[in-house]
Protein backbone atom coordinates (compact mmCIF):
# COMPACT_ATOMS: atom_id res chain seq x y z
CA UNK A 1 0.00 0.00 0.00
CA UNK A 2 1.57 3.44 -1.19
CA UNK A 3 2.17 6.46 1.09
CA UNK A 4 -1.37 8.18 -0.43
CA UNK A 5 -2.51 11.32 1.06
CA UNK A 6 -6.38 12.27 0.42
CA UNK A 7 -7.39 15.64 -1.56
CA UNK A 8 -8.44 17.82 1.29
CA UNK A 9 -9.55 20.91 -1.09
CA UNK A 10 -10.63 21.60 -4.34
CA UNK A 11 -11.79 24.62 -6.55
CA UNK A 12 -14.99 24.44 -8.29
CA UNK A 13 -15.75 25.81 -11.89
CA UNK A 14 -17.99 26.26 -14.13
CA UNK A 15 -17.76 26.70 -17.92
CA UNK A 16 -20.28 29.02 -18.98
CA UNK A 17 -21.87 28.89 -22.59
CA UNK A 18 -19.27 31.23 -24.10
CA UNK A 19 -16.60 28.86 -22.84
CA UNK A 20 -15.65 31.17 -20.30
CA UNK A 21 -14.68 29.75 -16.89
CA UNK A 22 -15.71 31.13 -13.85
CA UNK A 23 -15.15 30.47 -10.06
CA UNK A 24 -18.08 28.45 -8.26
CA UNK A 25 -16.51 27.82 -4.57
CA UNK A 26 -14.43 25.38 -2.41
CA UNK A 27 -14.86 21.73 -1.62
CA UNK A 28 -13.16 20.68 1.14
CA UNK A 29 -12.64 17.74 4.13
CA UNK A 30 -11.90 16.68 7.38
CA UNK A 31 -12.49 14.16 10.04
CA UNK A 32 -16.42 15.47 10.45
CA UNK A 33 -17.35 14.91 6.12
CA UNK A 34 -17.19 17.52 3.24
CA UNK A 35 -17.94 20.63 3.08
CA UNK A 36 -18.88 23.53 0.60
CA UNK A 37 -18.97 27.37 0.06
CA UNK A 38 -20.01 29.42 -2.66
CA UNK A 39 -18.14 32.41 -4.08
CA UNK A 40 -20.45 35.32 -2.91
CA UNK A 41 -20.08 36.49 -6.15
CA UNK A 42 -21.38 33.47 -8.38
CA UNK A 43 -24.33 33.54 -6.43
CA UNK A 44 -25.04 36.98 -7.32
CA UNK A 45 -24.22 36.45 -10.97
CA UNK A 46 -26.05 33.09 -11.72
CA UNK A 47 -28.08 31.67 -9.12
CA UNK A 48 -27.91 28.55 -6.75
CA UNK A 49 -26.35 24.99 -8.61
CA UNK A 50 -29.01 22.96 -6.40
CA UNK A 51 -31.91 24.79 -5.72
CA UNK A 52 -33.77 21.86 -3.85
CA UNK A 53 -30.97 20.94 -0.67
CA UNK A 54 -28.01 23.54 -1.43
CA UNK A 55 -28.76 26.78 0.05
CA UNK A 56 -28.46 30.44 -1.74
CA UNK A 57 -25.77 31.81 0.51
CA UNK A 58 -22.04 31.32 0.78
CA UNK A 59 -21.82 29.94 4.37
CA UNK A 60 -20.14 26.64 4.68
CA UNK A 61 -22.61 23.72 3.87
CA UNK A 62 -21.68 20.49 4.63
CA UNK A 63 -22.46 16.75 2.49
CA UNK A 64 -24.99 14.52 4.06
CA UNK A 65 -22.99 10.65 4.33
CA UNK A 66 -25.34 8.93 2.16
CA UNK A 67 -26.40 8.54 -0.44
CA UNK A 68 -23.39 10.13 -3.06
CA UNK A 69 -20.23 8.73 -1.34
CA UNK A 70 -20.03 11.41 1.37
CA UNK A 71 -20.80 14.43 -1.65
CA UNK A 72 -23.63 16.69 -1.97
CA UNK A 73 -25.61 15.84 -4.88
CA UNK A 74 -24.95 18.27 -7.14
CA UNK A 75 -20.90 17.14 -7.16
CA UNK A 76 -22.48 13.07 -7.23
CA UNK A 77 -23.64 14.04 -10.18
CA UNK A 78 -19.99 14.77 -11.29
CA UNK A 79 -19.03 11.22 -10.80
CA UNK A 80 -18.99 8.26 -12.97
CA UNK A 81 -20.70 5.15 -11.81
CA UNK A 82 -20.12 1.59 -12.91
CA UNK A 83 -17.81 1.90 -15.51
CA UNK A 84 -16.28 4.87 -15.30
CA UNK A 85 -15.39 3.58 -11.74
CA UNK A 86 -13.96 0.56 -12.39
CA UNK A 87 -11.00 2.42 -14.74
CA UNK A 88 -10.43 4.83 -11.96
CA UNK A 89 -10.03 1.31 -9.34
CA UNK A 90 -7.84 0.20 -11.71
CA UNK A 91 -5.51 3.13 -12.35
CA UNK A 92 -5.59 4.08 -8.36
CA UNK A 93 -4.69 -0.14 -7.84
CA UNK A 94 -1.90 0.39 -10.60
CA UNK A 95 -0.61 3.47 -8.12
CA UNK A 96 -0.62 0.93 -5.20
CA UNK A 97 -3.62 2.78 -3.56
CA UNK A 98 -6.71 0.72 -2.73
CA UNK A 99 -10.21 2.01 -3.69
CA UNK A 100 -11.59 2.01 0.60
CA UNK A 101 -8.09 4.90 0.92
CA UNK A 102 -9.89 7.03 -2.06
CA UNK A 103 -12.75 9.52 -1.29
CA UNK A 104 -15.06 11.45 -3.09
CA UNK A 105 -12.83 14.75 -3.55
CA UNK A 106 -9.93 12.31 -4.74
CA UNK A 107 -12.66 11.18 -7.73
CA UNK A 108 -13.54 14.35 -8.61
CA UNK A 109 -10.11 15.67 -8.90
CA UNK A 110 -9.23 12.78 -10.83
CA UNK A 111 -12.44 13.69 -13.21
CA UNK A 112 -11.12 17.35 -13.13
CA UNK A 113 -12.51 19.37 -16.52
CA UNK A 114 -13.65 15.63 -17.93
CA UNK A 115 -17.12 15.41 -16.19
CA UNK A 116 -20.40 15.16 -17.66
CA UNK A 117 -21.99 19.14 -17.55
CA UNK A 118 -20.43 22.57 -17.02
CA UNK A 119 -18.64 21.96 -13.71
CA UNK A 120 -14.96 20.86 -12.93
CA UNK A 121 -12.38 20.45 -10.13
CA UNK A 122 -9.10 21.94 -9.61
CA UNK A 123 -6.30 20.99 -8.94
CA UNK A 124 -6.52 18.10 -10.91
CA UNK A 125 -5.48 14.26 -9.79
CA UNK A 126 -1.74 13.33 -10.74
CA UNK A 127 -2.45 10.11 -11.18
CA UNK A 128 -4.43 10.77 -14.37
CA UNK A 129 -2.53 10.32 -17.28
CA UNK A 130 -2.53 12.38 -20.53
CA UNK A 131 -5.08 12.45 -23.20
CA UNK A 132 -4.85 11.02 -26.70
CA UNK A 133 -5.69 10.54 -30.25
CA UNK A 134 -6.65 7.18 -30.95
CA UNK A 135 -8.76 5.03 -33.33
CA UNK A 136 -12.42 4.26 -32.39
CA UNK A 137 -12.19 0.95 -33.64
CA UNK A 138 -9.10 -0.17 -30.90
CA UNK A 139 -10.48 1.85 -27.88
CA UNK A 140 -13.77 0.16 -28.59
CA UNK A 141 -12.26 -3.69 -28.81
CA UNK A 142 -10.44 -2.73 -25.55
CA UNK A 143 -13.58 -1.36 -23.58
CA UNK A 144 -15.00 -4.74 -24.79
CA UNK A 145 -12.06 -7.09 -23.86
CA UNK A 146 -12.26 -5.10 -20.69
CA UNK A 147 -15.79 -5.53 -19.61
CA UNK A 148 -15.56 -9.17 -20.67
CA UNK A 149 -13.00 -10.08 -18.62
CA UNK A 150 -10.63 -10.71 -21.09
CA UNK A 151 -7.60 -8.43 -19.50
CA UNK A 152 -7.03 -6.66 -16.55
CA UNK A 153 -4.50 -4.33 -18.25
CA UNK A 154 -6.43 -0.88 -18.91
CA UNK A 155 -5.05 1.44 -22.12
CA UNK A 156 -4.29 4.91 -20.80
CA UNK A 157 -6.61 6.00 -23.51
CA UNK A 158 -9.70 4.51 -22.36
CA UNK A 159 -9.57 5.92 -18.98
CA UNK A 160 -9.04 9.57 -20.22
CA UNK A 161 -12.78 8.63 -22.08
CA UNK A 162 -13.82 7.28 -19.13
CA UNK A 163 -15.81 9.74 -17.21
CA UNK A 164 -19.80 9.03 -17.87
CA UNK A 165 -22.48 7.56 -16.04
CA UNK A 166 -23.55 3.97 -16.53
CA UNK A 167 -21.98 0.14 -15.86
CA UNK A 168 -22.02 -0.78 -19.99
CA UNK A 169 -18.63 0.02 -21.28
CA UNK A 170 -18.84 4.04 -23.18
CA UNK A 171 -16.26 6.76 -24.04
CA UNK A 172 -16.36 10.57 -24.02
CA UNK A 173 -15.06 11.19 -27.20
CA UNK A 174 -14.45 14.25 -29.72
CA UNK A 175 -15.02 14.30 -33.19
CA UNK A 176 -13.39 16.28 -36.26
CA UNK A 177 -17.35 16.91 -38.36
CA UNK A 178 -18.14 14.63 -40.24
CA UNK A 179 -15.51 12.18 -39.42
CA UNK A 180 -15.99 9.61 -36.85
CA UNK A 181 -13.20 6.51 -37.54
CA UNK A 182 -10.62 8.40 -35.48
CA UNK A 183 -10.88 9.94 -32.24
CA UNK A 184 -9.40 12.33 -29.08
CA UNK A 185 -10.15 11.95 -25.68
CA UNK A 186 -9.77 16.01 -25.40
CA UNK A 187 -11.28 18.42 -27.34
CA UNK A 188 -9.91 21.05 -30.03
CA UNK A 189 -11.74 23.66 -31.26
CA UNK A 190 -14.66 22.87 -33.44
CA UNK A 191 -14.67 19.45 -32.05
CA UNK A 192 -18.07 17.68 -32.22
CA UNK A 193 -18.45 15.83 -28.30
CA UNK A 194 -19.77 12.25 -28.60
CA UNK A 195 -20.28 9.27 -26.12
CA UNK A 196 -20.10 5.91 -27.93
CA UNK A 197 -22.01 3.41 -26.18
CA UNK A 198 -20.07 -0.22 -26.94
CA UNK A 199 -21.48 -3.60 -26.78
CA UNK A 200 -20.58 -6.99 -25.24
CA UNK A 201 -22.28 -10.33 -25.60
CA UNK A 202 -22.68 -10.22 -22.00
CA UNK A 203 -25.30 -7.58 -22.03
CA UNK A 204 -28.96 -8.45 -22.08
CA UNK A 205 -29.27 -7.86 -25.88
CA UNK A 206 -25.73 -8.42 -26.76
CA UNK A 207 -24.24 -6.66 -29.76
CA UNK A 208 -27.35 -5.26 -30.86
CA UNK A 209 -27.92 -3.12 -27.63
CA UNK A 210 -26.86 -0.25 -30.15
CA UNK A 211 -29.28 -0.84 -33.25
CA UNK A 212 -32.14 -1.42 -30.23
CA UNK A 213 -31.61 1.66 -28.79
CA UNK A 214 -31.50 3.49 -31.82
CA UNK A 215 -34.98 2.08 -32.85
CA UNK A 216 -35.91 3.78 -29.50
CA UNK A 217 -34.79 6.86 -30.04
CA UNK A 218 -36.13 6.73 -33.15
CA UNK A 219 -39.60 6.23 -31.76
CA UNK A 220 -39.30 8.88 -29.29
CA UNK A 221 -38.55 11.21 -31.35
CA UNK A 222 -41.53 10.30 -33.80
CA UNK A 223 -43.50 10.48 -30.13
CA UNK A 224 -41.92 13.80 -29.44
CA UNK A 225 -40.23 13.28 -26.60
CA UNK A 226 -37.05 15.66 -27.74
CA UNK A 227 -34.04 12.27 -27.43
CA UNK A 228 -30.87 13.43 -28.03
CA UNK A 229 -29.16 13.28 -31.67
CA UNK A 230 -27.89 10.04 -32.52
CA UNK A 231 -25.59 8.28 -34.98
CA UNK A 232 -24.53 4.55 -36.06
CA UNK A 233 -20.83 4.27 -35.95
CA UNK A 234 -19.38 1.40 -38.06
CA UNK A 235 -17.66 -1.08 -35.46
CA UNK A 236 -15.19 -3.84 -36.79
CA UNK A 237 -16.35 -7.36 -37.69
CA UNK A 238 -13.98 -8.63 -34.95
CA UNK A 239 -16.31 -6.87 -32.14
CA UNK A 240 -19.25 -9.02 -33.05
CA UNK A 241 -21.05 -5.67 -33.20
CA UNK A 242 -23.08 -3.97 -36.55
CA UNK A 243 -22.57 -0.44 -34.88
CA UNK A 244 -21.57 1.47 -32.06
CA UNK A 245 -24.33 3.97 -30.83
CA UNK A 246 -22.78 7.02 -30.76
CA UNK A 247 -24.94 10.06 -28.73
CA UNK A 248 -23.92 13.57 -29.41
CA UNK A 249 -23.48 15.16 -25.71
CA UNK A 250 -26.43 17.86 -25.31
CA UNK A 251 -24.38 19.51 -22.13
CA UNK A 252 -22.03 20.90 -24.96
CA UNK A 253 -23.12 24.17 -26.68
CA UNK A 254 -23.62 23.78 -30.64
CA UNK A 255 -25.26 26.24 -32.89
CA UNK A 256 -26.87 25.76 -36.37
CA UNK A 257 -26.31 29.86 -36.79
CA UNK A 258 -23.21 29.60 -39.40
CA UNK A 259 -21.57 32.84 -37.82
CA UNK A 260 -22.97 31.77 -34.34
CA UNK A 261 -21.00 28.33 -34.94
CA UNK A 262 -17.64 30.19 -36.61
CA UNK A 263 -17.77 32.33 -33.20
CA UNK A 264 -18.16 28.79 -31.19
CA UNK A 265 -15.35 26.91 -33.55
CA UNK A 266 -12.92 30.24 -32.64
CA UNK A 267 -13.63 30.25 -28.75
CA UNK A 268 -13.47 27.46 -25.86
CA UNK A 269 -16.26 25.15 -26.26
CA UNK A 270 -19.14 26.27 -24.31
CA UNK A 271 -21.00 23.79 -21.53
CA UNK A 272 -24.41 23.64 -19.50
CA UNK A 273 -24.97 23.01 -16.00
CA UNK A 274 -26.58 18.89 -16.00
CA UNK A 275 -28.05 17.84 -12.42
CA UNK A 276 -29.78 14.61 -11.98
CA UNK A 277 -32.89 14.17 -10.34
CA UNK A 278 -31.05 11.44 -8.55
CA UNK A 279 -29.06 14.65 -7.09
CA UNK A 280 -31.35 16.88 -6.98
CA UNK A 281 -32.97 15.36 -4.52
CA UNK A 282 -30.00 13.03 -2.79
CA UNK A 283 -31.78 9.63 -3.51
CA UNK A 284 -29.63 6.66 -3.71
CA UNK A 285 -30.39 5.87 -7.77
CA UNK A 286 -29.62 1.95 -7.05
CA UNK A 287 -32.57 2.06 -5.23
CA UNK A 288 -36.68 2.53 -6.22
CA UNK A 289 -37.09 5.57 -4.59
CA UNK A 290 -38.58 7.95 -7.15
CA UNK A 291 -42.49 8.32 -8.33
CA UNK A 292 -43.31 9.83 -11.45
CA UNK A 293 -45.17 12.32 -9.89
CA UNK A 294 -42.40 13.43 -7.81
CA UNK A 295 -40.52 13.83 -10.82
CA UNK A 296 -43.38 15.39 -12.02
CA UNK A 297 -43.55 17.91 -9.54
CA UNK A 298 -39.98 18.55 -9.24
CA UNK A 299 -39.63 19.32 -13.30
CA UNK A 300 -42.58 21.82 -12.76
CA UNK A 301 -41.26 23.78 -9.41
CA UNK A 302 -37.87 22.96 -11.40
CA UNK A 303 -38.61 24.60 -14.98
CA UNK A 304 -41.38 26.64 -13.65
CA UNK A 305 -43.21 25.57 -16.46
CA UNK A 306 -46.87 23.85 -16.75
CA UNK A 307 -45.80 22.35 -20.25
CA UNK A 308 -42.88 20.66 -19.06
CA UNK A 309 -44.96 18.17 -16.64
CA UNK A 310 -46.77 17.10 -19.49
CA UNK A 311 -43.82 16.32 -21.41
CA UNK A 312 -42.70 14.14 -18.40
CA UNK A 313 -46.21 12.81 -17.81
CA UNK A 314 -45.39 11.86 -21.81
CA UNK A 315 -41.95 10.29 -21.35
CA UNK A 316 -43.58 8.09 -18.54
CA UNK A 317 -46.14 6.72 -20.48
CA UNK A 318 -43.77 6.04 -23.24
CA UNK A 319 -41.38 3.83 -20.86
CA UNK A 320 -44.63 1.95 -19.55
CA UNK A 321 -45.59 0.73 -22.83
CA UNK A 322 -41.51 0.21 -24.83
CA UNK A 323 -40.88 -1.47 -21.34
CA UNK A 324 -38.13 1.00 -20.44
CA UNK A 325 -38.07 -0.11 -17.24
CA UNK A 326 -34.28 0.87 -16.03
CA UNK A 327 -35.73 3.94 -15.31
CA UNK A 328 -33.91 4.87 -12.49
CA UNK A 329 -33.32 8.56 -10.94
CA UNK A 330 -29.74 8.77 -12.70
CA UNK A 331 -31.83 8.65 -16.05
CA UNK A 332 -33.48 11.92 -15.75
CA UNK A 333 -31.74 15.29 -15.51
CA UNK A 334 -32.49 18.66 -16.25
CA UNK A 335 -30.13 21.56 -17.54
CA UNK A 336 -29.55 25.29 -16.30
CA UNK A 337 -28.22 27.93 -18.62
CA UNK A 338 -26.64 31.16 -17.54
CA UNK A 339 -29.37 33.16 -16.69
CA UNK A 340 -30.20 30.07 -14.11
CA UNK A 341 -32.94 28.97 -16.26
CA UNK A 342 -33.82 24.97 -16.06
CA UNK A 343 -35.06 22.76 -18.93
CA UNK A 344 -35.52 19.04 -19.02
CA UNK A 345 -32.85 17.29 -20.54
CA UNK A 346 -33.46 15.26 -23.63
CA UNK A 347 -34.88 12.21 -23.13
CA UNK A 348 -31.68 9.38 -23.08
CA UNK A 349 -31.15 5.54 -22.07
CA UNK A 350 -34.09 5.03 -23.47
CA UNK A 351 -34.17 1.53 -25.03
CA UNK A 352 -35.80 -2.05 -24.13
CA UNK A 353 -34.88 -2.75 -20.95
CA UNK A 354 -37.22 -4.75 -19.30
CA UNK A 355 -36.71 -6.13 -15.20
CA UNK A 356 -36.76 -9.60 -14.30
CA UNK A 357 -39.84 -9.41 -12.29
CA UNK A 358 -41.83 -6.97 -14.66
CA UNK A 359 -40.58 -3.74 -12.45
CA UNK A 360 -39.94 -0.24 -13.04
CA UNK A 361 -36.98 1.67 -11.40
CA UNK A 362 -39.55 4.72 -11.05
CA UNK A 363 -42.97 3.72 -9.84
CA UNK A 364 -46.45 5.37 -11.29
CA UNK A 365 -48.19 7.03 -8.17
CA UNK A 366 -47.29 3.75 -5.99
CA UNK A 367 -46.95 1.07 -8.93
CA UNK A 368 -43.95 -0.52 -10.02
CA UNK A 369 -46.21 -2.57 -12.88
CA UNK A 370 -49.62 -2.43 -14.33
CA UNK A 371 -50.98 1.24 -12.59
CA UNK A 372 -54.38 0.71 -12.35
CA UNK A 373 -56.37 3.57 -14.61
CA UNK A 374 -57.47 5.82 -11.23
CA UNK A 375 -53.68 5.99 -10.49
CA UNK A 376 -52.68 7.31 -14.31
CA UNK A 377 -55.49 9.71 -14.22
CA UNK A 378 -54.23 11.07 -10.70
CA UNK A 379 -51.08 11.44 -12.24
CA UNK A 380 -52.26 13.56 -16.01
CA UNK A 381 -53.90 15.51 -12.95
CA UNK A 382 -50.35 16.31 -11.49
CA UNK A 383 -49.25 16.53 -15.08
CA UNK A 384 -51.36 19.59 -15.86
CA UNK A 385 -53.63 18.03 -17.99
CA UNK A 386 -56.94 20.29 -18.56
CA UNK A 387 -58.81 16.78 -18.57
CA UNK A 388 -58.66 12.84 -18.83
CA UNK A 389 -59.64 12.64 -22.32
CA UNK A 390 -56.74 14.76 -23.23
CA UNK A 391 -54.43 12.85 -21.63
CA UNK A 392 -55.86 9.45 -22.65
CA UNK A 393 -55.40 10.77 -26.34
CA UNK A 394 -51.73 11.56 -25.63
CA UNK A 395 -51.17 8.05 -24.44
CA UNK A 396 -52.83 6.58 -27.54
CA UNK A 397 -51.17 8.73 -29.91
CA UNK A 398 -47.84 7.09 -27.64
CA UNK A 399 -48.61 3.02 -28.32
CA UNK A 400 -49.17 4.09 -31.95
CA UNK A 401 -45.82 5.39 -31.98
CA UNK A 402 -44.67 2.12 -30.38
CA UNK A 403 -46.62 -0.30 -32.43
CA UNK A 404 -43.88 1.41 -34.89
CA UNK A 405 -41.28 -0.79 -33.40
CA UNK A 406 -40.90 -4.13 -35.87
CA UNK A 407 -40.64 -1.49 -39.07
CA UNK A 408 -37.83 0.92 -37.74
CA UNK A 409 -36.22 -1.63 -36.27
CA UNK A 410 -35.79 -3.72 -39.23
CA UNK A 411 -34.98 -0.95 -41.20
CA UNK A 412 -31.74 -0.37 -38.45
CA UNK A 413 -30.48 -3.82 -39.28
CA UNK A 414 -31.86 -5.67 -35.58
CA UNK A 415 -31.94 -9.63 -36.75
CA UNK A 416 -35.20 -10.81 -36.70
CA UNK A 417 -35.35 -13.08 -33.74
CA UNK A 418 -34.74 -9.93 -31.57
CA UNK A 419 -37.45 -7.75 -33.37
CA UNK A 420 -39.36 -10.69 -32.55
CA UNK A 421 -38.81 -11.24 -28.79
CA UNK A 422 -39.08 -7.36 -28.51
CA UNK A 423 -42.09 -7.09 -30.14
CA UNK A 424 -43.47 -10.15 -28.07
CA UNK A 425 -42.74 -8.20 -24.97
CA UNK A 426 -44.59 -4.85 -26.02
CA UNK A 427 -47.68 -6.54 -26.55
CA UNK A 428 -48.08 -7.46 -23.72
CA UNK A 429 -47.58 -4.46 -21.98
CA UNK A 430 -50.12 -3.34 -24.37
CA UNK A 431 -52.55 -6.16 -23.48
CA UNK A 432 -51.26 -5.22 -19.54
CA UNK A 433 -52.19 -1.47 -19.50
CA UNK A 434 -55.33 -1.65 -21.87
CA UNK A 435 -57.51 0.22 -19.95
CA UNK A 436 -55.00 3.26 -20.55
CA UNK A 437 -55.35 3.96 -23.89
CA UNK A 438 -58.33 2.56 -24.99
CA UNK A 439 -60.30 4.75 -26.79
CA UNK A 440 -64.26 5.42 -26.03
């Protein structure tokens, strides 16, 4: 075990859309947990990270134990989970330090500028190592020989990509437009940001976890549900895979003004503030604890915006019937320009992921499966809906969408005998939730 001495202070920043960076406040720890205190001044100029348990003044606020790792939730957020953690284990176990000696400021330093969102840590870890230009193809056949099993030894390369949410193997990558064989784990100017989900035969759909979620994201947009912009990547014939899923990363700021984008190209790229609703309210995301209609409610008080529980209320509905049940609080997040206004974030993870025992992560007014009609209309009342019939229409015009799913997805490449299972499962959740969306 190495002589390894904890971070006991860090600087927090935010990029702002320009790409200017300015000074948030101090993390720091002792003996008694972490603490944190805003920069008078940031308050004044753009408004409180964590509106719902960080407080708008600059005394010292201290990190609850649970549920982030000893964090507030707003810096949880920062961290990678799953994946990302494992290749930070294995470059602190390379270093001789064991993961129970590293703490939460240690992770975030070692995330530093790399984090999902505007916000970043200084100074940064020295046990990260530099970033690179590599090909997508090898970084992806490592992440997969990785996650496998297959070696313990972890490329430099894929760490420095390494910094997402999730347990399926994914890199943060950057893009030259318009090319996308090879890659850089750090961004230069007009850089388009990227994460490439990769695929495994160990996960529940195998190497087609890509083309399925892309048939979802097809749907949801079709539904209206704002997903992010996606694109197939071409992934070698070695990997087992068709495609890589490749999701352009909506915290960066792009423009389709030409001079707006020239001005962006010239300039530090520009980032938004993303906060989960996992910590936005400090709820452990590994466990059920979220309802729709407190996400719901939280969106509304959130966005301060009628329209935007409807578009939830939506997105709910829309997971019930493509069985999208990994719906967990890490899956929902909202972003905050500079002015300190919120928005939902698009819609992402959303693909077939259905629970062993027919569960959802988030529950529908007290129902984890099968909410009985009373408990769906209580819920298009929390929604904003003006009336049931409205909101039954919505959900109709939703399984149409769905019902979608056998056409797009062939047309994506999916083999048949996965359309097929897929397909088997959705009608059942139609047959399940009939009384929903069964027009008078």
């Amino acid at each position: 075990m190495t002589n390894f001495n904890p971070v006991r202070k860090l600087n927090v920043i935010r990029t702002l859309s320009s790409g200017k960076k300015t000074p948030v406040g101090v993390l720091a720890q002792n003996r008694k947990g972490v603490y944190f205190q805003y920069e008078a001044e940031y308050l004044r100029q753009f408004g409180n990270l964590s509106p719902f348990f960080l407080e708008s003044e600059n005394s010292l606020q201290k990190a609850p134990s649970d549920p982030h790792g000893g964090l507030h939730g707003v810096f949880g957020d920062c961290l990678p989970d799953g994946w990302g953690l494992l290749l930070q284990d294995r470059i602190f176990r390379q270093k001789g330090i064991m993961p129970h000696q590293v703490t939460g400021l240690d992770r975030l330093a070692f995330v530093g500028h790399r984090g999902m969102g505007a916000l970043s840590f200084e100074p940064e870890s020295p046990y990260f190592q530099d970033d690179h230009q590599v090909s997508l193809a090898a970084l992806g056949m490592e992440a997969q020989a990785l996650f496998d099993g297959q070696t313990e030894e972890v490329l430099s390369s894929l760490v420095a990509a390494g910094s997402s949410g999730g347990a399926r193997p994914k890199a943060q990558l950057f893009f030259s437009p318009g090319e996308y064989t090879n890659c850089r784990t750090y961004a230069e100017k007009g850089d388009e940001a990227w994460l490439v989900k990769f695929t495994s035969s160990n996960l529940s759909l195998g190497h087609e976890e890509g083309v399925c979620e892309a048939a979802y994201l097809t749907l949801a947009k079709l539904a209206n549900l704002e997903p992010p912009e996606w694109k197939l990547l071409d992934a070698p014939k070695e990997s087992g895979a068709k495609a890589w899923l490749a999701l352009k990363r909506f915290d960066w700021v792009y423009s389709d003004n030409c001079l707006e984008k020239r001005r962006l190209q010239d300039s530090p790229s520009g980032r938004k503030h993303m906060h989960s609703i996992c910590g936005l309210l400090d709820v452990d995301f590994r466990m059920p604890t979220l309802d729709y209609q407190d996400l719901i409610k939280a969106s509304r008080q959130l966005c301060k915006s009628p329209a935007v529980g409807q578009l939830q209320f939506r997105r709910a509905m829309f997971n019930l019937f493509a069985s999208n049940q990994d719906d967990h609080t890490k899956n929902w997040a909202f972003l905050q320009s500079d002015d300190g206004q919120w928005n939902p974030a698009p819609f992402y993870d959303v693909t077939f992921s259905p629970h062993p025992f027919n569960q959802h992560a988030t529950s529908f007014m007290g129902f984890g499966n099968k909410p009985p009609l009373k408990a769906i209309q209580a819920l298009a009342v929390k929604a904003g809906f003006k009336n049931w019939n409205v909101a039954q229409q919505t959900i109709q015009e939703i399984v149409d969408v769905i019902s979608g799913f056998p056409l797009v997805a062939k047309e994506l490449g999916v083999h048949k005998d996965t359309v097929n299972m897929i397909e088997s499962t959705l009608e059942q959740r139609r047959q399940e939730n009939s009384d929903l969306h069964s027009m008078p």
